[in-house]
C-alpha atoms as a PDB file:
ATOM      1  CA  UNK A   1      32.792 -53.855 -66.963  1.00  0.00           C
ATOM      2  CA  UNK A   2      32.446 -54.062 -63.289  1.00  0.00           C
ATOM      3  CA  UNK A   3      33.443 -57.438 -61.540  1.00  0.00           C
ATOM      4  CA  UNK A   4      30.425 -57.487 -59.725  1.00  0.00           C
ATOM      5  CA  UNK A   5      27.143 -57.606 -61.247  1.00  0.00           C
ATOM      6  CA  UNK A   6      23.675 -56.603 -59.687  1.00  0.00           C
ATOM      7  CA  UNK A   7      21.099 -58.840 -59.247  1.00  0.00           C
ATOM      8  CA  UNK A   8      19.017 -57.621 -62.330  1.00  0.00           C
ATOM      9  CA  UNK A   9      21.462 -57.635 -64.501  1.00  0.00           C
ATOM     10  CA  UNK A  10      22.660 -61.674 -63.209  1.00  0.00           C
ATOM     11  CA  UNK A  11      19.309 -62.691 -63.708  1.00  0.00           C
ATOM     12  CA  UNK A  12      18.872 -61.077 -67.399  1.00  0.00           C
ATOM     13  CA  UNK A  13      22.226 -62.263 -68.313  1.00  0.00           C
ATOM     14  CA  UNK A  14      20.507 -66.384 -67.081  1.00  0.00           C
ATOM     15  CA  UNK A  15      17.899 -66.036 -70.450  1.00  0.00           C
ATOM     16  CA  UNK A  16      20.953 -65.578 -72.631  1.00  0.00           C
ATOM     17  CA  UNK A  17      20.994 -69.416 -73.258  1.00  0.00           C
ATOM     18  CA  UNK A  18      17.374 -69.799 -73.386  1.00  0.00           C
ATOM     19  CA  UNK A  19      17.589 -67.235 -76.206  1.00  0.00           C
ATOM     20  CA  UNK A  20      19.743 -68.485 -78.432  1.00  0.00           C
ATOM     21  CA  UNK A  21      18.285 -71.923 -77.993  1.00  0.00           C
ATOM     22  CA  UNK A  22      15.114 -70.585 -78.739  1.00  0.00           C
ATOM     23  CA  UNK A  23      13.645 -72.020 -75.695  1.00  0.00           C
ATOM     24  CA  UNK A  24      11.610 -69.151 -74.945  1.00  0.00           C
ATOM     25  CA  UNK A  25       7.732 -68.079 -76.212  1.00  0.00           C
ATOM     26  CA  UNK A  26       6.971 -65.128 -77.780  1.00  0.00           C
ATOM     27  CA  UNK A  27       6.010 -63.381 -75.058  1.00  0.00           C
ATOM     28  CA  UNK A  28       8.815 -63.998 -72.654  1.00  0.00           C
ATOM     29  CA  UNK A  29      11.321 -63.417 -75.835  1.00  0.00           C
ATOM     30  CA  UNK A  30       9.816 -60.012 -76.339  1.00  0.00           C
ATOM     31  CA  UNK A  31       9.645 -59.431 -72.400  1.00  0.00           C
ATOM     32  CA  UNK A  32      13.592 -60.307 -72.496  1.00  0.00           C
ATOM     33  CA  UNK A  33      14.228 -58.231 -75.356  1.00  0.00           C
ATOM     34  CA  UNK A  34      12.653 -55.299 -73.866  1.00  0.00           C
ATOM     35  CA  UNK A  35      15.007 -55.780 -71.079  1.00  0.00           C
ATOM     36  CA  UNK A  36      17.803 -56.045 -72.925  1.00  0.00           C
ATOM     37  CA  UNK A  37      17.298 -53.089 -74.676  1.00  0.00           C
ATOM     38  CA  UNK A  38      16.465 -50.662 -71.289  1.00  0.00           C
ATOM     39  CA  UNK A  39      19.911 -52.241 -69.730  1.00  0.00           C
ATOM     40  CA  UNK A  40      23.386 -50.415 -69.863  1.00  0.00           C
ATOM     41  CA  UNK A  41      25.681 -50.917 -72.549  1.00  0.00           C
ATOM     42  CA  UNK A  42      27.856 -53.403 -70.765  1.00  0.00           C
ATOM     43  CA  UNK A  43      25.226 -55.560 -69.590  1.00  0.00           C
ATOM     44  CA  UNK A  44      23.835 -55.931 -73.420  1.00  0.00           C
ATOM     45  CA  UNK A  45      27.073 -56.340 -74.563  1.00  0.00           C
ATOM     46  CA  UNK A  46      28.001 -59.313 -72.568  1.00  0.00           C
ATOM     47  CA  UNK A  47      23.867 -60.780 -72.814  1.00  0.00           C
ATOM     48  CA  UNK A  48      25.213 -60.253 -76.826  1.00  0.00           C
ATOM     49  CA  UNK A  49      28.733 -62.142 -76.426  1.00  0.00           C
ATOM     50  CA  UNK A  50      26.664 -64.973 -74.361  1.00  0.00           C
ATOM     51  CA  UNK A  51      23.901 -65.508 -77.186  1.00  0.00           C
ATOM     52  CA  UNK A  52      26.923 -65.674 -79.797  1.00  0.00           C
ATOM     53  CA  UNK A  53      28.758 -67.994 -78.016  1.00  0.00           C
ATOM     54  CA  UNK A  54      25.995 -70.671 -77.021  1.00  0.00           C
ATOM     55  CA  UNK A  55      24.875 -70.830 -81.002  1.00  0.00           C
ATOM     56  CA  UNK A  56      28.762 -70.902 -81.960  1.00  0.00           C
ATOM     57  CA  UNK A  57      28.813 -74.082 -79.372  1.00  0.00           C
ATOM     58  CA  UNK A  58      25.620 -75.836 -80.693  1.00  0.00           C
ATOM     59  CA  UNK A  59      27.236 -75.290 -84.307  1.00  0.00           C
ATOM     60  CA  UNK A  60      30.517 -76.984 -83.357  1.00  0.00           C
ATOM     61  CA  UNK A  61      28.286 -79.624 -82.003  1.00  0.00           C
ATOM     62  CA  UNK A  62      26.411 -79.798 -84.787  1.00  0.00           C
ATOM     63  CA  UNK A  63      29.873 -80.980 -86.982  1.00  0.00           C
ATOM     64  CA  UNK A  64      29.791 -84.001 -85.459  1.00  0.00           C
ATOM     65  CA  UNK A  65      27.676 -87.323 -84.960  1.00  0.00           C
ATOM     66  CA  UNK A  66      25.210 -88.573 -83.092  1.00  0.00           C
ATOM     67  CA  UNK A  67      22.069 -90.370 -83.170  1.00  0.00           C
ATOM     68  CA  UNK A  68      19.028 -88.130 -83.815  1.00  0.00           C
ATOM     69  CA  UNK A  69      16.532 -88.020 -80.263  1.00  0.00           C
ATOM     70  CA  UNK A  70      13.059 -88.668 -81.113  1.00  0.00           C
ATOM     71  CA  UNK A  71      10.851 -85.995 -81.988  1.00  0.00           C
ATOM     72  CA  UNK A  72       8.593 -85.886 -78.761  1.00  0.00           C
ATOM     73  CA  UNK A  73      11.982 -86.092 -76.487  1.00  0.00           C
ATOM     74  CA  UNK A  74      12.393 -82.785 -76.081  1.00  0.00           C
ATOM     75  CA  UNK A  75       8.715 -81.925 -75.352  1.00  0.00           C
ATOM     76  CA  UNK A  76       8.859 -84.775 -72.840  1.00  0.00           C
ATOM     77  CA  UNK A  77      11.843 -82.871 -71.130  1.00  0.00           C
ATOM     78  CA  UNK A  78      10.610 -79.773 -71.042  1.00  0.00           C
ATOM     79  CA  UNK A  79       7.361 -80.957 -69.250  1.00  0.00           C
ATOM     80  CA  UNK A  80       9.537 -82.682 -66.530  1.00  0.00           C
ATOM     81  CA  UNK A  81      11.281 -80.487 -66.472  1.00  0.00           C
ATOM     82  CA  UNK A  82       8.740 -77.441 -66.147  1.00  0.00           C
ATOM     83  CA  UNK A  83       6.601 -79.572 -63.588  1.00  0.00           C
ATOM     84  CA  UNK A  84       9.670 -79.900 -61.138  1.00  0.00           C
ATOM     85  CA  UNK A  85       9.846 -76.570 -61.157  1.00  0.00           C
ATOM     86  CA  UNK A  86       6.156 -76.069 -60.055  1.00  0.00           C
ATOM     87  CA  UNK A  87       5.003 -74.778 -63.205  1.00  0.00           C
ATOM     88  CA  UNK A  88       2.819 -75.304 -66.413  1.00  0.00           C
ATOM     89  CA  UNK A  89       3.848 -77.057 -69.588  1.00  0.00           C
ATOM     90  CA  UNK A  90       4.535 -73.641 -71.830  1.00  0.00           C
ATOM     91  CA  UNK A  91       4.858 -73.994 -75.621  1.00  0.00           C
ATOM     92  CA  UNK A  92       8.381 -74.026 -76.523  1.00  0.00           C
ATOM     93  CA  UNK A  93       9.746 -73.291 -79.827  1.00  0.00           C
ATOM     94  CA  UNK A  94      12.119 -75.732 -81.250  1.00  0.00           C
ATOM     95  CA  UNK A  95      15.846 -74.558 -81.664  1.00  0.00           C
ATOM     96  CA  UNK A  96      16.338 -73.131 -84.792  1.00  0.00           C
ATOM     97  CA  UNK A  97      19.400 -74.242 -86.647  1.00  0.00           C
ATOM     98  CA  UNK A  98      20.128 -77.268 -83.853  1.00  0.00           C
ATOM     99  CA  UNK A  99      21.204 -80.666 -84.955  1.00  0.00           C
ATOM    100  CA  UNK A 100      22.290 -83.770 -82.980  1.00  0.00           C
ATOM    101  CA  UNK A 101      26.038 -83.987 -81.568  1.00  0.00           C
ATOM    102  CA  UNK A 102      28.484 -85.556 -79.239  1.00  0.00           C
ATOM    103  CA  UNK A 103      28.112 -85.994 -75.811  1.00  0.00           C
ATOM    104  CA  UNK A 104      31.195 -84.442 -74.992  1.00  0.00           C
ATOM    105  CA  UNK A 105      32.359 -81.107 -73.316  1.00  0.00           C
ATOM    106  CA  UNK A 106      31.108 -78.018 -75.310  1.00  0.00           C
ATOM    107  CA  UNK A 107      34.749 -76.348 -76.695  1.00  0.00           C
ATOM    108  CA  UNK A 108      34.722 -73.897 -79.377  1.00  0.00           C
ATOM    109  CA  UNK A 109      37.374 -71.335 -80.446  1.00  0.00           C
ATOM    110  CA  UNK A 110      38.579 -67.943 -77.962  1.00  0.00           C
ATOM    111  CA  UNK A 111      40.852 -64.718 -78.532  1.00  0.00           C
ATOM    112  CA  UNK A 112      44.490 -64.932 -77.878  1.00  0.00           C
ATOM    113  CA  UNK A 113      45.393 -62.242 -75.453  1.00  0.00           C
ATOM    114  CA  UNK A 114      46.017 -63.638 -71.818  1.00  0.00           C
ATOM    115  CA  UNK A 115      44.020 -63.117 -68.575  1.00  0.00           C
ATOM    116  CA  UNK A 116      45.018 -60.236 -66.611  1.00  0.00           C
ATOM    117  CA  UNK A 117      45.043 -60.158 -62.875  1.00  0.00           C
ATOM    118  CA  UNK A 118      41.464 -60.295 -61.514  1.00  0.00           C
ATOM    119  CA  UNK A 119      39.924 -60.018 -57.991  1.00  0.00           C
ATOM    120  CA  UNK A 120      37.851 -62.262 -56.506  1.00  0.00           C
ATOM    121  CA  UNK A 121      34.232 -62.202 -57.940  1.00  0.00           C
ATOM    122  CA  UNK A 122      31.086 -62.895 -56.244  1.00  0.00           C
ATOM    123  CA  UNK A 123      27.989 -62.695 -58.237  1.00  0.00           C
ATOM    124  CA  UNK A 124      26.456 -65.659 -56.848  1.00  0.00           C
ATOM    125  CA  UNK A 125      22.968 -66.533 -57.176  1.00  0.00           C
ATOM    126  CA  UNK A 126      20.899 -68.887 -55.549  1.00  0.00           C
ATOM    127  CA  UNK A 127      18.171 -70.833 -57.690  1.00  0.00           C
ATOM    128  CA  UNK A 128      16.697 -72.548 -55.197  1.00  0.00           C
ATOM    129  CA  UNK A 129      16.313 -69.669 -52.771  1.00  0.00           C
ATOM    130  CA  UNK A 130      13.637 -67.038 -53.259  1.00  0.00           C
ATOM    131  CA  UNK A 131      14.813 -63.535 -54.466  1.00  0.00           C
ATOM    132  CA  UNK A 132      13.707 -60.608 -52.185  1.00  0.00           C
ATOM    133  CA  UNK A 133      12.703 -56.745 -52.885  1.00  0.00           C
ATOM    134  CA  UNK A 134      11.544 -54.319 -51.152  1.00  0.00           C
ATOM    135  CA  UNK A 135       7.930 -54.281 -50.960  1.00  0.00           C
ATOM    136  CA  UNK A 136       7.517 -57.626 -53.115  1.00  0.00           C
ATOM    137  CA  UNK A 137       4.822 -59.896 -51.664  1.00  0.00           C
ATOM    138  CA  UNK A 138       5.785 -63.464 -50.802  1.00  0.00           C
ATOM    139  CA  UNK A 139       3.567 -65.106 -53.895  1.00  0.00           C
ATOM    140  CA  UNK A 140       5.846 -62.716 -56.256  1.00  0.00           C
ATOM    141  CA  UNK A 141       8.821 -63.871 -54.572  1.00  0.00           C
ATOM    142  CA  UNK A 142       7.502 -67.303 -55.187  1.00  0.00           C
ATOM    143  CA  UNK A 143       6.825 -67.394 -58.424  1.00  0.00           C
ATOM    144  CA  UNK A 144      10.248 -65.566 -59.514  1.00  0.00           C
ATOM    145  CA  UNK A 145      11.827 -68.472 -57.535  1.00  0.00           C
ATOM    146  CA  UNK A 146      10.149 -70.994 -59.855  1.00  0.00           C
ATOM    147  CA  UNK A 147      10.466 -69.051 -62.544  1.00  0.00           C
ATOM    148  CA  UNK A 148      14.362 -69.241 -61.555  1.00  0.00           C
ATOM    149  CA  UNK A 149      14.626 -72.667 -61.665  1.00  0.00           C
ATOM    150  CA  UNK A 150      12.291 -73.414 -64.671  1.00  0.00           C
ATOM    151  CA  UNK A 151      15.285 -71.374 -66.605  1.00  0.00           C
ATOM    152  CA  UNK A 152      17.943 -73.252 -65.604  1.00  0.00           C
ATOM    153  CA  UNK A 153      15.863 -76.937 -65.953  1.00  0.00           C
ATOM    154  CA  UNK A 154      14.735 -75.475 -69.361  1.00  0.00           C
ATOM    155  CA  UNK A 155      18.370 -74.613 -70.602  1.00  0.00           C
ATOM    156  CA  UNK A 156      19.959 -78.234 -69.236  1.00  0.00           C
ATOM    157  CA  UNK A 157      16.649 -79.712 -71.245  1.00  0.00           C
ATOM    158  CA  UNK A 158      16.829 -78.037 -74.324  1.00  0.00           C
ATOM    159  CA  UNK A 159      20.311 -78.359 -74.580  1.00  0.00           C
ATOM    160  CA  UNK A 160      20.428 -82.161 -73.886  1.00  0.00           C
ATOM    161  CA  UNK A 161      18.016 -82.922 -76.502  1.00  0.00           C
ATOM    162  CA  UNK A 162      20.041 -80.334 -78.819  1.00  0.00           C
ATOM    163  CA  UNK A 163      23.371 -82.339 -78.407  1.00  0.00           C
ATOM    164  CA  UNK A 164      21.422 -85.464 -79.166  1.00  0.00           C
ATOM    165  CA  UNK A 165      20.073 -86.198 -75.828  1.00  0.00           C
ATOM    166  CA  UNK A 166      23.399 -86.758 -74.211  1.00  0.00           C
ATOM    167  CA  UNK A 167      23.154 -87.564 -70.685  1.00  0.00           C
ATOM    168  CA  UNK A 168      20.027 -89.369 -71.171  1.00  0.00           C
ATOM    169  CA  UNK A 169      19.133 -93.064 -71.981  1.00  0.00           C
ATOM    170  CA  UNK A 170      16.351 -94.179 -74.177  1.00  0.00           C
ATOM    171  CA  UNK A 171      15.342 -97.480 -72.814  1.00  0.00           C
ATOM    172  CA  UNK A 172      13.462 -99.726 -75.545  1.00  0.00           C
ATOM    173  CA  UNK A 173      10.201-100.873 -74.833  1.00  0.00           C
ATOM    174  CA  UNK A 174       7.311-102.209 -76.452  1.00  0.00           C
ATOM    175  CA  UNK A 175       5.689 -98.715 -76.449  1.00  0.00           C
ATOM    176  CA  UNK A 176       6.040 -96.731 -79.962  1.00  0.00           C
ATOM    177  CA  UNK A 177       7.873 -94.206 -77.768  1.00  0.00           C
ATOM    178  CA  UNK A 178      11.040 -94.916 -76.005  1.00  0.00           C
ATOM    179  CA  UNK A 179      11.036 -94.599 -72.704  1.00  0.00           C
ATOM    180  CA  UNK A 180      13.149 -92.021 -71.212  1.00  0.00           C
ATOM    181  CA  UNK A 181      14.702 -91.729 -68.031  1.00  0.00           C
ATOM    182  CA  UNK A 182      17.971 -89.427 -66.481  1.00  0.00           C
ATOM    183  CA  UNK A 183      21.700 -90.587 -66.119  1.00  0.00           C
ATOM    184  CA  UNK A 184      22.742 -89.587 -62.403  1.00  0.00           C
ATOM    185  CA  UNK A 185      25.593 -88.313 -64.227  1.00  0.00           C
ATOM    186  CA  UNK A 186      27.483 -85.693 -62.362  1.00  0.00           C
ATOM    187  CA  UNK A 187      26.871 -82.328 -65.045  1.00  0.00           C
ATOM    188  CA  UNK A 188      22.897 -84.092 -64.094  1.00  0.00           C
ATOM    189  CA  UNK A 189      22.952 -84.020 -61.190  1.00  0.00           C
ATOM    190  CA  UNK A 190      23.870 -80.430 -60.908  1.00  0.00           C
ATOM    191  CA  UNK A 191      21.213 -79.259 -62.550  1.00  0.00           C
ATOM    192  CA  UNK A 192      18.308 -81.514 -61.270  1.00  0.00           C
ATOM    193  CA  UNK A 193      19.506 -80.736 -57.690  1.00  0.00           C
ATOM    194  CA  UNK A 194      17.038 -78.458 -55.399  1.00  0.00           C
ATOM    195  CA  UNK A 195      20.203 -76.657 -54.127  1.00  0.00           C
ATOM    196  CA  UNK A 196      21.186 -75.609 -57.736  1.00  0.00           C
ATOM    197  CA  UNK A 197      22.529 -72.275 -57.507  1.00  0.00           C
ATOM    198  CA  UNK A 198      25.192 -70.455 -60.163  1.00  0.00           C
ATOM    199  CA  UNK A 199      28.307 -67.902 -58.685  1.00  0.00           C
ATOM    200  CA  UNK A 200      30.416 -65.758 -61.390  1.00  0.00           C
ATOM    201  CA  UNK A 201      31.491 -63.159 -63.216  1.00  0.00           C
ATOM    202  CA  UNK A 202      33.937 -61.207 -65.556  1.00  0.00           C
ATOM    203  CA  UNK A 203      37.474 -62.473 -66.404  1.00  0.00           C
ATOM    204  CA  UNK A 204      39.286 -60.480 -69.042  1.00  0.00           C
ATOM    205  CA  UNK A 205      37.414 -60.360 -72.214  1.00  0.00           C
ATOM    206  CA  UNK A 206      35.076 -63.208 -70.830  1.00  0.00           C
ATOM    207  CA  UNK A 207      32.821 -64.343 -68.285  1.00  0.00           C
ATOM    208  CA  UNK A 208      33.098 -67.380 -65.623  1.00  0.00           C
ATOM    209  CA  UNK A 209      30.092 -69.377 -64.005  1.00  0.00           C
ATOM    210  CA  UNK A 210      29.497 -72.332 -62.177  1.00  0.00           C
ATOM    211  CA  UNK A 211      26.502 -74.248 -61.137  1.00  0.00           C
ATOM    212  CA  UNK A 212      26.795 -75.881 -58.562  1.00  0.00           C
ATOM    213  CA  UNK A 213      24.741 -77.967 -55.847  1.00  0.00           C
ATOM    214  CA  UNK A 214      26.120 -79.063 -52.446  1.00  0.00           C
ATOM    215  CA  UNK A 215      23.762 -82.002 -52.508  1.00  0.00           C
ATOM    216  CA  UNK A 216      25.974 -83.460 -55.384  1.00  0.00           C
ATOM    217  CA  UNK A 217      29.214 -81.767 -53.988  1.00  0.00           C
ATOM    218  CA  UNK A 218      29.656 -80.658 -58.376  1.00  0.00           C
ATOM    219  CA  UNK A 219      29.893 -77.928 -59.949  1.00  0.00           C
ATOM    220  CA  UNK A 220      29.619 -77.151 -64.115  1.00  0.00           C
ATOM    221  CA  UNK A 221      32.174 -74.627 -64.880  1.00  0.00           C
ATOM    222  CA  UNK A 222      31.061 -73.144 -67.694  1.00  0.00           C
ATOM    223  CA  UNK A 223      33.870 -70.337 -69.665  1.00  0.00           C
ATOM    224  CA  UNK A 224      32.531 -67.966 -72.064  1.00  0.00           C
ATOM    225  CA  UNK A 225      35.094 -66.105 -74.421  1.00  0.00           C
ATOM    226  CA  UNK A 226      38.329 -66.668 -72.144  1.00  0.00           C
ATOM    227  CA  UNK A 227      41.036 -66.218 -73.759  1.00  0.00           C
ATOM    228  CA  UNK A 228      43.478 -68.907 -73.610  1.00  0.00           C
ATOM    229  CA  UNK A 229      46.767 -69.502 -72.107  1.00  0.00           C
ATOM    230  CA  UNK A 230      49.864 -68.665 -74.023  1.00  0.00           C
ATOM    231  CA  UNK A 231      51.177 -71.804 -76.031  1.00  0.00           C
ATOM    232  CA  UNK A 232      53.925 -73.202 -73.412  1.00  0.00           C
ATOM    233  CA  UNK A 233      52.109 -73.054 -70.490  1.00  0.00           C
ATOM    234  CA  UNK A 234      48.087 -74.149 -68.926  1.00  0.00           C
ATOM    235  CA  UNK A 235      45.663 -72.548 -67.006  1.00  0.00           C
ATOM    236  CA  UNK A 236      44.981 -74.735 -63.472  1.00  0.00           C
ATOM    237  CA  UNK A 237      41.920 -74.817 -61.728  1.00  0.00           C
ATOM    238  CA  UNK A 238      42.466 -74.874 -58.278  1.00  0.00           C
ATOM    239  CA  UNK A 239      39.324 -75.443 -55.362  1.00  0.00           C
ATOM    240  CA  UNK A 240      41.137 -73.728 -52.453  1.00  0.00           C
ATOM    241  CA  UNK A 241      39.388 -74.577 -48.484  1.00  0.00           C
ATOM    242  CA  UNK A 242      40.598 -74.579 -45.384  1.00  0.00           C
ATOM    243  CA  UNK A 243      43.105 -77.586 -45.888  1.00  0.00           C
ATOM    244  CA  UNK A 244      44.916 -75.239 -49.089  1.00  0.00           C
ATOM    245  CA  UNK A 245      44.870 -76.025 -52.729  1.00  0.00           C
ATOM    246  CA  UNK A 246      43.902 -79.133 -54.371  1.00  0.00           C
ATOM    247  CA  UNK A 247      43.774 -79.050 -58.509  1.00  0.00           C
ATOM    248  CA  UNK A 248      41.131 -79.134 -60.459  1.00  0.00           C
ATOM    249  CA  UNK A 249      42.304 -80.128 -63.323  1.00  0.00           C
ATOM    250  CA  UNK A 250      44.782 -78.079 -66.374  1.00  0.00           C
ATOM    251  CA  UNK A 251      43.905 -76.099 -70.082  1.00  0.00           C
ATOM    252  CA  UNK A 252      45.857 -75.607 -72.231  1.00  0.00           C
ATOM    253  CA  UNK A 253      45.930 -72.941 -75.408  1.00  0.00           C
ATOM    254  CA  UNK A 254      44.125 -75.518 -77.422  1.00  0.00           C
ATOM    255  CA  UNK A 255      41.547 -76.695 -74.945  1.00  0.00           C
ATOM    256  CA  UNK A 256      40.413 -73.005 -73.942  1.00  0.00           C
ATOM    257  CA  UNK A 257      37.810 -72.171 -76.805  1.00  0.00           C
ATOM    258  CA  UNK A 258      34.938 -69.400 -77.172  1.00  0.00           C
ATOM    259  CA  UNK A 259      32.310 -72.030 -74.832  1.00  0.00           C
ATOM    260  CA  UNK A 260      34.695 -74.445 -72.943  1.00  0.00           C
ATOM    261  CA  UNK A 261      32.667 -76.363 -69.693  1.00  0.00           C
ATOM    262  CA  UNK A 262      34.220 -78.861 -67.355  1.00  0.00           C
ATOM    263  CA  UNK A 263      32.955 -80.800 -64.042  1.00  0.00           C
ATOM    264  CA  UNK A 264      34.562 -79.975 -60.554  1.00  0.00           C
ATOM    265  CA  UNK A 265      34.216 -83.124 -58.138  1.00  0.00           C
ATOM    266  CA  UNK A 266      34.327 -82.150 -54.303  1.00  0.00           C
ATOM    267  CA  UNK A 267      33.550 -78.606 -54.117  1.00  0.00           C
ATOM    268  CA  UNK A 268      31.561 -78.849 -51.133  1.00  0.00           C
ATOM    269  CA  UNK A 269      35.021 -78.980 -49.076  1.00  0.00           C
ATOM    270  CA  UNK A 270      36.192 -75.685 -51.084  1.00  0.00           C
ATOM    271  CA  UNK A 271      34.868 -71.831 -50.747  1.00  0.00           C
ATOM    272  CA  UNK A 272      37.224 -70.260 -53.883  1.00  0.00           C
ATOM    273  CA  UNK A 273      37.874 -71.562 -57.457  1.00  0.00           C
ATOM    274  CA  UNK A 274      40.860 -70.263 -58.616  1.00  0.00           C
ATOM    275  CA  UNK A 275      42.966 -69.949 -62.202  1.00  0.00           C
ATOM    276  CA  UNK A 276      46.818 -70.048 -62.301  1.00  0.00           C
ATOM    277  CA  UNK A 277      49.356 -69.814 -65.285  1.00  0.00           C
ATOM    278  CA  UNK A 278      51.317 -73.299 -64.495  1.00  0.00           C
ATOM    279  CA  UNK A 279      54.432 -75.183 -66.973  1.00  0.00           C
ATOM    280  CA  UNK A 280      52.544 -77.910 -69.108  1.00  0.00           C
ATOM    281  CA  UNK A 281      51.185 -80.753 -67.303  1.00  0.00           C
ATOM    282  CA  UNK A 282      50.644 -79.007 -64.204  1.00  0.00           C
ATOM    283  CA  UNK A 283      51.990 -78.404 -60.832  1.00  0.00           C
ATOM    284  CA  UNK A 284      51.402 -79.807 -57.234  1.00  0.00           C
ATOM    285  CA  UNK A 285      50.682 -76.579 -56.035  1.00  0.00           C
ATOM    286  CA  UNK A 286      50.271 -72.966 -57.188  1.00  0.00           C
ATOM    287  CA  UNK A 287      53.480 -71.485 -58.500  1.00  0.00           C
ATOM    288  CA  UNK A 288      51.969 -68.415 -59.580  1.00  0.00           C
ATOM    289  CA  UNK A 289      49.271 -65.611 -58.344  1.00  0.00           C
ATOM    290  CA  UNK A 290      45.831 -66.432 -59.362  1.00  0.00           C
ATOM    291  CA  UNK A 291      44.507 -64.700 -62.758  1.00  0.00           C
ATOM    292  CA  UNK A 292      41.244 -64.918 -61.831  1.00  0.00           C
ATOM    293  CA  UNK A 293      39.502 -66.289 -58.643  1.00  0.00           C
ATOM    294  CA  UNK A 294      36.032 -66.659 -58.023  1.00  0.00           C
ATOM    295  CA  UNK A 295      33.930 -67.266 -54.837  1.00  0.00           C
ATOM    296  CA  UNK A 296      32.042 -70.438 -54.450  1.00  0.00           C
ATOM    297  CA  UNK A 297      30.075 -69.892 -50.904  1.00  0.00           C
END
């Protein structure tokens, strides 16, 4: 598949979450399908390989404990979530299959062959920003802006409440509804921010993104399908700017699963994000050529 993908084919790969959480009515599901179907083989392989691994994460989830949200939470959410995005309150199918979880990082199973060399990829997209076309008129670019951001507020919803509203607190009250109000967690953050935008792309078998928002100077890397590092050794995650390389954190074999997500802290001062193959615990530096790099201006 190409590193680079084009704009059309970014923004149908986006719904992939929204469709296997079924977050979507039955219109837009069909409109999505219809899509999917009319798009080149690669494109529906990957939107495929995407829906797969979100339902394989929300299962793993699913294993484990957590206290069950109220019913109306997610509802509640959505409408936020929907009217911060400048549109109406749509009916929302609940996610079929979805249980409460942890609150911790989404990490789920991957293949075992190791990333290959990769050039830098650059499929960025800006969610806060309107698209352009040719021709379009300024109220269509508008509303696919909203649109935009409603999918991204939608999937950060839906998936909070489907993890057992982790990253939110339900503050008792005398009400018969708890009251329900954000963490400014960092993962949050990110996706509340009006400078939310998303940059990725292929690497190996899998596909990269991160969302990330100056205004909170985070990211959420989010790894679908990477295979992980050979047993012996860690991937490193590097943000590289003009002052050189400063880590990011380490993998290893057994941390790098089919859906594996982690926060990056101080991106703002950083334009690349970039993978090495390092000895276990990490180095100071890179000791290796990147395996995969992506752009993050």
């Amino acid at each position: 598949m190409s590193e680079h993908l084009d704009p059309d084919a970014a923004e149908l790969l986006e719904m992939a979450p929204l469709v296997a959480l079924d977050a979507l009515s039955d219109d837009e599901l069909r409109d999505v399908q219809a899509r999917v179907a009319a798009a080149p083989h690669d494109v529906r392989a990957l939107f495929d390989k995407q829906v797969r691994a979100t339902r394989e994460a929300l299962a793993a989830m699913s294993k484990t404990t957590a206290t069950p949200p109220p019913p109306t939470l997610r509802d509640r959410i959505l409408s936020a979530a929907r009217a911060d995005a400048g549109l109406d309150a749509p009916d929302v199918a609940e996610p079929a299959g979805v249980s409460a979880s942890t609150s911790g990082p989404v990490v789920s199973g991957a293949s075992d062959h190791p990333m290959p060399q990769q050039h830098p990829a650059s499929a960025g997209t800006d969610v806060g920003q309107p698209e352009s076309a040719a021709g379009s008129p300024a109220t269509g670019a508008d509303d696919r802006r909203r649109s935009r951001r409603w999918t991204y507020l939608a999937a950060a919803a839906v998936l909070a409440v489907a993890i057992g509203a982790a990253g939110w607190v339900i503050g008792q009250s005398s009400s018969p509804e708890p009251e329900v109000r954000p963490l400014a967690s960092p993962a949050e953050q990110v996706f509340s921010a009006e400078d939310l935008r998303s940059t990725g792309g292929p690497v190996a078998t899998g596909n990269v993104t991160v969302y990330l928002a100056k205004s909170a100077d985070t990211g959420v890397l989010v790894m679908d399908s990477v295979p992980p590092p050979q047993p012996g050794t860690v991937y490193q995650m590097w943000l590289i700017g003009p002052d050189g390389a400063r880590s990011a954190g380490t993998m290893t074999d057994k941390d790098v699963e089919p859906v594996t997500t982690a926060v990056l802290s101080g991106i703002n001062s950083a334009s690349t994000l970039a993978f090495t193959v390092e000895p276990p615990g990490g180095s100071d530096r890179p000791t290796t050529t990147p395996v995969a790099q992506l752009s993050l201006t």
